[in-house]
Structures are given as structure tokens and as C-alpha cells.
Protein backbone atom coordinates (compact mmCIF):
# COMPACT_ATOMS: atom_id res chain seq x y z
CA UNK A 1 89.77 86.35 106.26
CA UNK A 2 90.28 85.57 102.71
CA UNK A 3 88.48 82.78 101.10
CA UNK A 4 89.75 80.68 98.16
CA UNK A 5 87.88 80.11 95.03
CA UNK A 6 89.01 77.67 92.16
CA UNK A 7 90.43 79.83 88.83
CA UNK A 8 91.05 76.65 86.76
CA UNK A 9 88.94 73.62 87.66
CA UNK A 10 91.66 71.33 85.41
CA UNK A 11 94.31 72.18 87.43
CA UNK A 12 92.26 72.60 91.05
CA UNK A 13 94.75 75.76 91.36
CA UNK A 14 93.13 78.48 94.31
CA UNK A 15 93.95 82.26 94.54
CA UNK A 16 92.97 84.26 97.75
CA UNK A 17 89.69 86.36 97.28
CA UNK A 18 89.89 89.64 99.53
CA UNK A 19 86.82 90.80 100.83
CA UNK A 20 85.96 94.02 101.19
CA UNK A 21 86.75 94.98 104.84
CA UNK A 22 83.39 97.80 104.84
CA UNK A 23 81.53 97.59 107.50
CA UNK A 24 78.96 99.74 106.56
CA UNK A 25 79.72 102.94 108.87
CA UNK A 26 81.80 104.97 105.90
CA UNK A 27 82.33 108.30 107.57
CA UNK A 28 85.73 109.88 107.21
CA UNK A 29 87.83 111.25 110.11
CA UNK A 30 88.85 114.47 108.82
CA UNK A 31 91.77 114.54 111.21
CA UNK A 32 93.37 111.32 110.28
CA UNK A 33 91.57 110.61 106.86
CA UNK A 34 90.26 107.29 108.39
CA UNK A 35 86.95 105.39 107.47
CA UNK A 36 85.93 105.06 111.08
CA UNK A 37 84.59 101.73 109.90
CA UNK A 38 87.26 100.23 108.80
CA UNK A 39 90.58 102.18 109.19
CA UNK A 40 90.99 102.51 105.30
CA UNK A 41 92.05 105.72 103.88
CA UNK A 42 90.17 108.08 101.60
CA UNK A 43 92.35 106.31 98.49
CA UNK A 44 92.46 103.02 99.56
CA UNK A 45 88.79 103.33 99.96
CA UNK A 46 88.70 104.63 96.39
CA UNK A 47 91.24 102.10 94.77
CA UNK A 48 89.68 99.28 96.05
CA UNK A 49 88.08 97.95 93.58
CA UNK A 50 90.91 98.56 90.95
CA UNK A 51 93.71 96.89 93.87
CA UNK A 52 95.22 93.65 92.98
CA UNK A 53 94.41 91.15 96.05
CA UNK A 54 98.30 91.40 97.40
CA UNK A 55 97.23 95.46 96.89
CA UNK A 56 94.32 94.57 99.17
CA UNK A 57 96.28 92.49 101.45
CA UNK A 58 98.50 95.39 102.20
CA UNK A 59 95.53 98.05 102.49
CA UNK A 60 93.63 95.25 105.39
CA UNK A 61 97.45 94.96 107.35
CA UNK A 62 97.71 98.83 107.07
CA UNK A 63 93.98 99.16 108.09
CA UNK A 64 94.65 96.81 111.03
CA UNK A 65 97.62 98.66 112.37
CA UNK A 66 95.71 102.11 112.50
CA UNK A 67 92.55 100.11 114.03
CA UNK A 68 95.43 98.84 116.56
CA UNK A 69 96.54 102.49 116.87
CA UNK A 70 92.85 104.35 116.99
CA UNK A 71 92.09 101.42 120.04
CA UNK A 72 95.06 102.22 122.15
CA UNK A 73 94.52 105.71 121.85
């Protein structure tokens, strides 16, 4: 869930902070190029840290939808 965090005290103006979805498992799935910890790809994984926070707000709703799709399966 994303927390907020004050960028300009003045102002009291709040931008989302995405965490890091890790969960510490970090092996790939070489069949569906999956973290099996977290349902990232191998490049989303990689671009991370780089990813604007909408970036990372679409990697999590991607992420979710193949955890949906991994569960069902």
C-alpha cells in the first residue's frame, strides 16, 4: 500500500511513495520470467529503482494480475 510523505512542508502537498513489493524470495521462473516472490519480471525487477512511482504503480497492478494468474493455476 503506498504511503504518503510530505515534499513541501509550506504547502502540506503529499505524493504516493511505492514500496518495493520484494519479498525476499528473488528466484526467477525461467518459464514465465517471474520473481516467484513477487510476480515482477526480470526488467521490472531491474528498472525499479530508476521507475517513476505511476511506473511502479503499473509494475505492482501487472505483478498482481500474474500473482492472480500463478494462484488460479
Amino acid at each position: 500500500m503506498p504511503t504518503l510523505r510530505p515534499i513541501d512542508s509550506k504547502r502540506m502537498k503529499f505524493m504516493a511513495h511505492v514500496d518495493s513489493p520484494c519479498t525476499g524470495v528473488c528466484e526467477l521462473d525461467l518459464e514465465t520470467d517471474w520473481c516467484k516472490g513477487c510476480f515482477r519480471t526480470r526488467d521490472e525487477v531491474a528498472t525499479w529503482s530508476l521507475a517513476s512511482d505511476d511506473q511502479k504503480k503499473s509494475i505492482l497492478i501487472n505483478a498482481s494480475a500474474r500473482r492472480s494468474h500463478a494462484v488460479k493455476n
